[in-house]
C-alpha atoms as a PDB file:
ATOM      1  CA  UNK A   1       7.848  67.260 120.626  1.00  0.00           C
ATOM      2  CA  UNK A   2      11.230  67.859 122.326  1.00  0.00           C
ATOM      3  CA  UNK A   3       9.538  70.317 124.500  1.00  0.00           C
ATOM      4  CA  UNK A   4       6.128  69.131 125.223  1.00  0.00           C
ATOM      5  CA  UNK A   5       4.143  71.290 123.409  1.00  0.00           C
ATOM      6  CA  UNK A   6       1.074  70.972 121.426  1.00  0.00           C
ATOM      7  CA  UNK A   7       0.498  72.197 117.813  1.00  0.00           C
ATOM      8  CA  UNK A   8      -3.399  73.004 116.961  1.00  0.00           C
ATOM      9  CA  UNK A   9      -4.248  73.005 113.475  1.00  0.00           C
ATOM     10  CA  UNK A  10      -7.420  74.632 112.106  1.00  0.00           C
ATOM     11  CA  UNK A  11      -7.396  74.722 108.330  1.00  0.00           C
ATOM     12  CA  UNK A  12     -10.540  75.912 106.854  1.00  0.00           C
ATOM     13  CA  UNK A  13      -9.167  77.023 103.250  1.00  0.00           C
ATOM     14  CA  UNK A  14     -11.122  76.929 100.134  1.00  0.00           C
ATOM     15  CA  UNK A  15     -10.295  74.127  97.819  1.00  0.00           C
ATOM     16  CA  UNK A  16      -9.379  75.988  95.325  1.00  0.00           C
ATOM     17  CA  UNK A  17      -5.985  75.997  94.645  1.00  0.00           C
ATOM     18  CA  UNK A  18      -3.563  78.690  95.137  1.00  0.00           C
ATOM     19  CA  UNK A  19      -0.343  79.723  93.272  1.00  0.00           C
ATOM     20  CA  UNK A  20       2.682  80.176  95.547  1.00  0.00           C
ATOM     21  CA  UNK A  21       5.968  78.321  95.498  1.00  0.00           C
ATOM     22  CA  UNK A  22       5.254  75.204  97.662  1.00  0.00           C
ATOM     23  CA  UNK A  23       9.202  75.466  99.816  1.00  0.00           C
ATOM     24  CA  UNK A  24       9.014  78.802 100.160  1.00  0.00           C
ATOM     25  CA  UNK A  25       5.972  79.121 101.521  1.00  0.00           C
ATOM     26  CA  UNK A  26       6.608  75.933 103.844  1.00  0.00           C
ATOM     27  CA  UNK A  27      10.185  77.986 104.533  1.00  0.00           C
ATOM     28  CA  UNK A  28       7.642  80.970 106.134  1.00  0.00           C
ATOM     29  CA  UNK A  29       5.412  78.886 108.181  1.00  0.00           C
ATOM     30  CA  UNK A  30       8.157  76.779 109.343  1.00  0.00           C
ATOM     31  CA  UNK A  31      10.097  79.658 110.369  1.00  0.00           C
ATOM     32  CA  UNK A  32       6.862  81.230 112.572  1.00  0.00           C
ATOM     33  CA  UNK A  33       6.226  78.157 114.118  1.00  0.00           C
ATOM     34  CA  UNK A  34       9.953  77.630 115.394  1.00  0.00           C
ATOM     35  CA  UNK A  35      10.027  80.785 116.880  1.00  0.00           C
ATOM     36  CA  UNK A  36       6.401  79.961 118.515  1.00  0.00           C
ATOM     37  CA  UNK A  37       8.094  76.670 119.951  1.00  0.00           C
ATOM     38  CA  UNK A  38      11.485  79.022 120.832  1.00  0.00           C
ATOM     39  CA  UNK A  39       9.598  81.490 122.584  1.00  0.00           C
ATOM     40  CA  UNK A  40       6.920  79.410 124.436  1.00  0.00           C
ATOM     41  CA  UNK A  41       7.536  77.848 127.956  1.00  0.00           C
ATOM     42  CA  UNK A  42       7.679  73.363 128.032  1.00  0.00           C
ATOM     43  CA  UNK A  43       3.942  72.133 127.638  1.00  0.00           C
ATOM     44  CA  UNK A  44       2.466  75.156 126.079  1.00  0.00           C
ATOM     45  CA  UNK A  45       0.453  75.545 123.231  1.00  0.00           C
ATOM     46  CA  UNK A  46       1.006  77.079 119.432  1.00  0.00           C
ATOM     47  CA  UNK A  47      -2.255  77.483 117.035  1.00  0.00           C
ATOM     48  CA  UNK A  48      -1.485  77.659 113.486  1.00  0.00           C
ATOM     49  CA  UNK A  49      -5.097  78.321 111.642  1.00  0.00           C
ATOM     50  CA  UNK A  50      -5.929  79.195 107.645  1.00  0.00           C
ATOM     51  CA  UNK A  51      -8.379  80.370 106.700  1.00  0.00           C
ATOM     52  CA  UNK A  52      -9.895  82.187 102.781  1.00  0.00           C
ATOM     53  CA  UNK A  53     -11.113  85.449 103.524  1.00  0.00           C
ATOM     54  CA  UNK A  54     -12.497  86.954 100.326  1.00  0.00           C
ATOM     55  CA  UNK A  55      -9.646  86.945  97.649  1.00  0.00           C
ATOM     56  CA  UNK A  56      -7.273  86.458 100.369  1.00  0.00           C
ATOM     57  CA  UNK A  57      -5.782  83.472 102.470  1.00  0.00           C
ATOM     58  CA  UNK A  58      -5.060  84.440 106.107  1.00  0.00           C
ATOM     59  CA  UNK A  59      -2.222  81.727 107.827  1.00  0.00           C
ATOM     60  CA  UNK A  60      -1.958  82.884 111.619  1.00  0.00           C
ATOM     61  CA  UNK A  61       0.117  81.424 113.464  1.00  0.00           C
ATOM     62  CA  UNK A  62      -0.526  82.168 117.604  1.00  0.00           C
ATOM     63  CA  UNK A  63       1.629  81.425 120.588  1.00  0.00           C
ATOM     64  CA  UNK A  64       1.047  82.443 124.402  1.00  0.00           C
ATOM     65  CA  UNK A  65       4.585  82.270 125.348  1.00  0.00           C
ATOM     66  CA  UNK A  66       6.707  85.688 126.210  1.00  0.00           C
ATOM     67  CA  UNK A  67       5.344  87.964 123.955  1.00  0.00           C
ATOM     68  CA  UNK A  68       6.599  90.909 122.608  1.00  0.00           C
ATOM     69  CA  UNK A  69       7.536  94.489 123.150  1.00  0.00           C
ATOM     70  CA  UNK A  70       4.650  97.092 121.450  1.00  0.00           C
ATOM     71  CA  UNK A  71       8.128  98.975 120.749  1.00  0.00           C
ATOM     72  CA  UNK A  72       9.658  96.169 118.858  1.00  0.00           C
ATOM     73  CA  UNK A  73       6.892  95.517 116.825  1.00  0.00           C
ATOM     74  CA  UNK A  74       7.585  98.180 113.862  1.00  0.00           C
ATOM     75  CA  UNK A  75      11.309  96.579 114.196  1.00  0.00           C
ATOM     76  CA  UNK A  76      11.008  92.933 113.937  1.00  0.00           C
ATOM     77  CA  UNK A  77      11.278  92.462 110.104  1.00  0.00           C
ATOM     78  CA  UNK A  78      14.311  93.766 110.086  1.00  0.00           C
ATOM     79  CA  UNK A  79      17.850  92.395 108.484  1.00  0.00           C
ATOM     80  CA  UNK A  80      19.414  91.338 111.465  1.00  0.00           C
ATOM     81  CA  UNK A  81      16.960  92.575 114.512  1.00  0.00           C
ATOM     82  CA  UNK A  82      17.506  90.267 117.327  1.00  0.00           C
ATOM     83  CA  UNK A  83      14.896  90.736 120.068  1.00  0.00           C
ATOM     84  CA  UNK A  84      15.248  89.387 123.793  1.00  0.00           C
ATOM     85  CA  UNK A  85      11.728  87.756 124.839  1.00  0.00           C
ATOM     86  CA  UNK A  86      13.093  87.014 128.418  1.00  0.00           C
ATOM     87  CA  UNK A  87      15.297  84.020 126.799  1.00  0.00           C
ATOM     88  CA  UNK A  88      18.631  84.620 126.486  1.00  0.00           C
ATOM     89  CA  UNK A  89      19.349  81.372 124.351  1.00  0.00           C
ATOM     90  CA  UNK A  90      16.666  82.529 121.981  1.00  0.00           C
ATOM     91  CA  UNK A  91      18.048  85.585 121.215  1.00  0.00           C
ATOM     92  CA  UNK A  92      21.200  83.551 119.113  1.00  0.00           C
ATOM     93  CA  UNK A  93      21.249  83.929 116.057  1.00  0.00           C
ATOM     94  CA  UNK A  94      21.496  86.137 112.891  1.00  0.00           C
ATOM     95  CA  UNK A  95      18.109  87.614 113.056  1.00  0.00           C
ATOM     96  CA  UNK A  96      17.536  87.092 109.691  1.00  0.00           C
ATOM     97  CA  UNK A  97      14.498  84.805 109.689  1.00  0.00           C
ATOM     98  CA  UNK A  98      11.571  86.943 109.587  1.00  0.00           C
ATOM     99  CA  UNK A  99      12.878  89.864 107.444  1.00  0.00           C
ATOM    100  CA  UNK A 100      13.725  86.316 105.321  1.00  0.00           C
ATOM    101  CA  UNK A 101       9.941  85.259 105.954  1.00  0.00           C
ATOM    102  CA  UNK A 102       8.733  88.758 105.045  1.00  0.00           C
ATOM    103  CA  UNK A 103      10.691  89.286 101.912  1.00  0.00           C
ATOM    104  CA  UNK A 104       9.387  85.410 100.880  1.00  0.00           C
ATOM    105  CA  UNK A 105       5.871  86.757 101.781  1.00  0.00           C
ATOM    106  CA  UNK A 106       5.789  90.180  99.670  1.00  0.00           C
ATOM    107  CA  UNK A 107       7.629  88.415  96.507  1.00  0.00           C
ATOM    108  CA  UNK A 108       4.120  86.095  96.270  1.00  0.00           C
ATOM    109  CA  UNK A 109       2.140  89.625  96.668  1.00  0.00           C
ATOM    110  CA  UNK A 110       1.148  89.628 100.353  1.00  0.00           C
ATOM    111  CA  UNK A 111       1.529  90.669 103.880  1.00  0.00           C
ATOM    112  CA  UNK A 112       3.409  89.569 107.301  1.00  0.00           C
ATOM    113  CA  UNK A 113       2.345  91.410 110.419  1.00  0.00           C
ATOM    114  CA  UNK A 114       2.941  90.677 114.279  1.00  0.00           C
ATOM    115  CA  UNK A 115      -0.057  91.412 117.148  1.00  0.00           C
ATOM    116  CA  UNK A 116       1.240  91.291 120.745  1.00  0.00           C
ATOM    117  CA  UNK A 117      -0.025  93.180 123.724  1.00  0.00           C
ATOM    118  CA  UNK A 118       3.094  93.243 125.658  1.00  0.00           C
ATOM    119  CA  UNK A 119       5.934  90.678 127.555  1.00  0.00           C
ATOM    120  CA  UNK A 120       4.219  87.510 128.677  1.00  0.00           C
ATOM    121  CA  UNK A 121       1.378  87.948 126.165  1.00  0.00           C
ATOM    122  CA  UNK A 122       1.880  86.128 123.537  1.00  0.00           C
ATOM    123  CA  UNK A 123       2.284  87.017 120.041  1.00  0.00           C
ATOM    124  CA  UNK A 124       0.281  86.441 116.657  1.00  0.00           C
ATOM    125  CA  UNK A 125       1.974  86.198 113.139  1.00  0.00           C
ATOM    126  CA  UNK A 126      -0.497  86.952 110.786  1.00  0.00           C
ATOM    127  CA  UNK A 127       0.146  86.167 106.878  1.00  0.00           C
ATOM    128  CA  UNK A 128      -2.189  86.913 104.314  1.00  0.00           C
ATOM    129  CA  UNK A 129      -1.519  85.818 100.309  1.00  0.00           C
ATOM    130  CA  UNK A 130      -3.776  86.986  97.646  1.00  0.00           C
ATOM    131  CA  UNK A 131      -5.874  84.146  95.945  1.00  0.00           C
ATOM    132  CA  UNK A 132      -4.159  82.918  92.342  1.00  0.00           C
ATOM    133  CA  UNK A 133      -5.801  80.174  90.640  1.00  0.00           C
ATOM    134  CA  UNK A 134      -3.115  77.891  89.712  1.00  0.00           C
ATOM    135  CA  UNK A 135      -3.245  75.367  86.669  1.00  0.00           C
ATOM    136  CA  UNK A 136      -4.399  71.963  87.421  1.00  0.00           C
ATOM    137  CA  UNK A 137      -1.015  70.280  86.242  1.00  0.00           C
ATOM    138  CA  UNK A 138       1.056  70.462  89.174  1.00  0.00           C
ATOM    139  CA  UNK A 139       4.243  68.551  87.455  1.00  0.00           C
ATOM    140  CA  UNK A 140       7.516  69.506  89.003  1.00  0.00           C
ATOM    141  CA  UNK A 141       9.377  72.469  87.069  1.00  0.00           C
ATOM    142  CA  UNK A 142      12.063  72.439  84.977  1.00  0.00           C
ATOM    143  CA  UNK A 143      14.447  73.849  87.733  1.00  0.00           C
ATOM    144  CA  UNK A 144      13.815  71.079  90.133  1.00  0.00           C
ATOM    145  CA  UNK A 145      13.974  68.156  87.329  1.00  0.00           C
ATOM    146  CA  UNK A 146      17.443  69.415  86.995  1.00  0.00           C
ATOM    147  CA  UNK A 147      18.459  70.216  90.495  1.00  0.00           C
ATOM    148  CA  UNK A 148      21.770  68.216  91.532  1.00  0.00           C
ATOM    149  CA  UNK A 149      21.220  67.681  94.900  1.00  0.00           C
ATOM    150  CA  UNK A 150      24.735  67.673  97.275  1.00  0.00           C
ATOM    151  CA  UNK A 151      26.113  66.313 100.394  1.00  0.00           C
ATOM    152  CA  UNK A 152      27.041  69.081 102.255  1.00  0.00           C
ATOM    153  CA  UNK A 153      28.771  69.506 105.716  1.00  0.00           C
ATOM    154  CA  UNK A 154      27.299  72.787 107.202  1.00  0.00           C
ATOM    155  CA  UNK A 155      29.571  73.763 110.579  1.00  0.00           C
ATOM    156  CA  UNK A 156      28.369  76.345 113.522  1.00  0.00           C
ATOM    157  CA  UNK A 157      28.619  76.793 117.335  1.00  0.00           C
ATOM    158  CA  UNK A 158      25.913  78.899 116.729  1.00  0.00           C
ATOM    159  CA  UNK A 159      22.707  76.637 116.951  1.00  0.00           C
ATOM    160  CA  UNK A 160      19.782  78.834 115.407  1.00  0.00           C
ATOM    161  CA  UNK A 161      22.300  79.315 112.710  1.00  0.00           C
ATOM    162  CA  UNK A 162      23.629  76.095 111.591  1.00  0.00           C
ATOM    163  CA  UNK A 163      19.929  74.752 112.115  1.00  0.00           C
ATOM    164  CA  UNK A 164      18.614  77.525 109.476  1.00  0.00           C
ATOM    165  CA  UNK A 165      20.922  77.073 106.969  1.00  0.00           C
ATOM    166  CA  UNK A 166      20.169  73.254 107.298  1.00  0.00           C
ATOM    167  CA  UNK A 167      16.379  73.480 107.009  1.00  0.00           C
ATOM    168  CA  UNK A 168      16.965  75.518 104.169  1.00  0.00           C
ATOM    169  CA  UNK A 169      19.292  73.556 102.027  1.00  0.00           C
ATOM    170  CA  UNK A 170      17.538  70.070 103.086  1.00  0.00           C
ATOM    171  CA  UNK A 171      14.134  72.398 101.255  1.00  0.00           C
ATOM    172  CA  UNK A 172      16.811  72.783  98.223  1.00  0.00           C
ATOM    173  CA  UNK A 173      16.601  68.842  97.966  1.00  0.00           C
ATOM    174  CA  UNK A 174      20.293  68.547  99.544  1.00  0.00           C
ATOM    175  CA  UNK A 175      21.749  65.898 101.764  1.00  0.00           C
ATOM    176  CA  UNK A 176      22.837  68.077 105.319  1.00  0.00           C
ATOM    177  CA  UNK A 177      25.126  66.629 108.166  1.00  0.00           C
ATOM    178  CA  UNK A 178      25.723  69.138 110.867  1.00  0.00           C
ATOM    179  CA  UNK A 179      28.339  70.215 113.477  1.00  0.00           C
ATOM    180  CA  UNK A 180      28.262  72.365 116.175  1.00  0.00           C
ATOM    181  CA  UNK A 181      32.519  72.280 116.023  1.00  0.00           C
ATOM    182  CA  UNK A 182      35.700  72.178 113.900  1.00  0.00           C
ATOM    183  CA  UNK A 183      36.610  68.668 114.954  1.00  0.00           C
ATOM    184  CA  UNK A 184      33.185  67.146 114.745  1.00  0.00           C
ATOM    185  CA  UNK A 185      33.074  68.825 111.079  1.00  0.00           C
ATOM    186  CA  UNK A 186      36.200  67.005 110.214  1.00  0.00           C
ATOM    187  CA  UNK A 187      35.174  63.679 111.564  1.00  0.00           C
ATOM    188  CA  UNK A 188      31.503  64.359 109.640  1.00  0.00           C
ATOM    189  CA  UNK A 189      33.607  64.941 106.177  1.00  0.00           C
ATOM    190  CA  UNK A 190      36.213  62.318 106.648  1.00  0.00           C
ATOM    191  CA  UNK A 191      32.715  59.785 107.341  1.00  0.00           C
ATOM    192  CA  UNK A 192      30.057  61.389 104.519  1.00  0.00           C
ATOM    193  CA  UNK A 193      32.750  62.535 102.207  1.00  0.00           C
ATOM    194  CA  UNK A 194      30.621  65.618 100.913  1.00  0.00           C
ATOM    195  CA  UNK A 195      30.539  67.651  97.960  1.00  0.00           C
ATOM    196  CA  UNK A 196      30.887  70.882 100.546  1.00  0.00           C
ATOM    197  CA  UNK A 197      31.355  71.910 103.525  1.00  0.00           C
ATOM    198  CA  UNK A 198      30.477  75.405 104.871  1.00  0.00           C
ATOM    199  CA  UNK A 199      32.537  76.361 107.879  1.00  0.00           C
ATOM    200  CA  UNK A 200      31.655  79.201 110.724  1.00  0.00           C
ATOM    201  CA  UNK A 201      35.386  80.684 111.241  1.00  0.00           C
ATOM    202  CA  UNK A 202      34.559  80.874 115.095  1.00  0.00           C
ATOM    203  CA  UNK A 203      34.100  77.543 116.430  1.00  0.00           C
ATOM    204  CA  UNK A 204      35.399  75.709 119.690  1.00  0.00           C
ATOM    205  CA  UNK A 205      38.261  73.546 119.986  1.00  0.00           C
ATOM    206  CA  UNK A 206      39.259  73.874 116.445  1.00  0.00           C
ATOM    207  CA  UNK A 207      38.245  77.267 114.425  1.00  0.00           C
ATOM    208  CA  UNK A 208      37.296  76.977 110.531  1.00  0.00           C
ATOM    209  CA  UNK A 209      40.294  77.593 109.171  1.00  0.00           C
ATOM    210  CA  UNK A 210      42.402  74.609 110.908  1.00  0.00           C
ATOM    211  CA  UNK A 211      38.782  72.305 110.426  1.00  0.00           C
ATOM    212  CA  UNK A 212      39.267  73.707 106.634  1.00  0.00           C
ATOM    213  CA  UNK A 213      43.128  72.929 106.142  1.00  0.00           C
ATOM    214  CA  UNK A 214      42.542  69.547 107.674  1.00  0.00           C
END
């Protein structure tokens, strides 16, 4: 929305349901489809499509945005591989969201691979999961019935950072208030009061250990 682009959906899955972990799962697509958006020009367009093929569900998820190097392709998965598409502002970060994605993927038995032919291509994320009849009962588990969910105070300069951890704890069932510096941290704990606050050391005007002491 902030950028004018369009998401196509074409979901053509079996009914029959399927036995993943719901967030982590979500965590994956989520992460394909902000890298679709990152990576793709104002007004384009990003296809996400599922589909059952045999004992298998295929998720694809398609942009036509800067594409990606045939060389980087056996790389991309990697802890910490950060990969300049042409946009310097995308290439923040930690690089740890689609090794994250892949490891997510291969714990639930399947497969992540990337398709591009080259810069200003486009590029296809392809996830496959292997069909698992679940039980009909889908009441929440035992883990989440217990969870304690916090209000926590998450602190980066770094954008695609502070954003990722945030996605990822609000999943956890947390309450998330973010800064992009030490002094807006302080103001956000001395206003929300949290049960924690997790501080990049590196930040403008005030770093995280003078946004800690205060």
């Amino acid at each position: 929305e902030e950028r004018g682009q369009q998401l196509k959906l074409a979901l053509t899955v079996a009914d029959e349901p399927v036995l993943v972990d719901q967030v982590r799962i979500a965590q994956v697509i989520a992460n394909l489809v902000g890298n679709a958006s990152k990576f793709s020009p104002p007004g384009g367009i990003i296809e996400v499509t599922a589909t059952t093929l045999g004992s298998q569900v295929q998720i694809t998820v398609e942009d036509h945005g800067k594409g990606i190097p045939p060389t980087a392709l056996s790389t991309i998965f990697e802890m910490f591989a950060q990969l300049d598409r042409g946009n310097a502002e995308a290439t923040e970060g930690l690089g740890i969201g689609l090794a994250l994605s892949r490891h997510l993927v291969e714990l639930h038995g399947g497969q992540i691979r990337a398709y591009s032919e080259g810069r200003g291509t486009g590029a296809r994320f392809v996830v496959t999961l292997p069909l698992q009849p679940a039980p009909v009962d889908t009441a929440p588990s035992a883990r989440c019935g217990e969870m304690h969910a916090l209000k926590i105070v998450v602190a980066d300069d770094n954008i695609d950072s502070v954003e990722s951890l945030a996605v990822l704890l609000t999943l956890e069932g947390h309450q998330v208030s973010v800064a992009h510096d030490g002094l807006t941290a302080v103001q956000l704990t001395i206003d929300t009061q949290p049960d924690l606050a997790i501080l990049d050391l590196g930040m403008p005007g005030i770093d995280g250990y003078e946004a800690a002491k205060r």
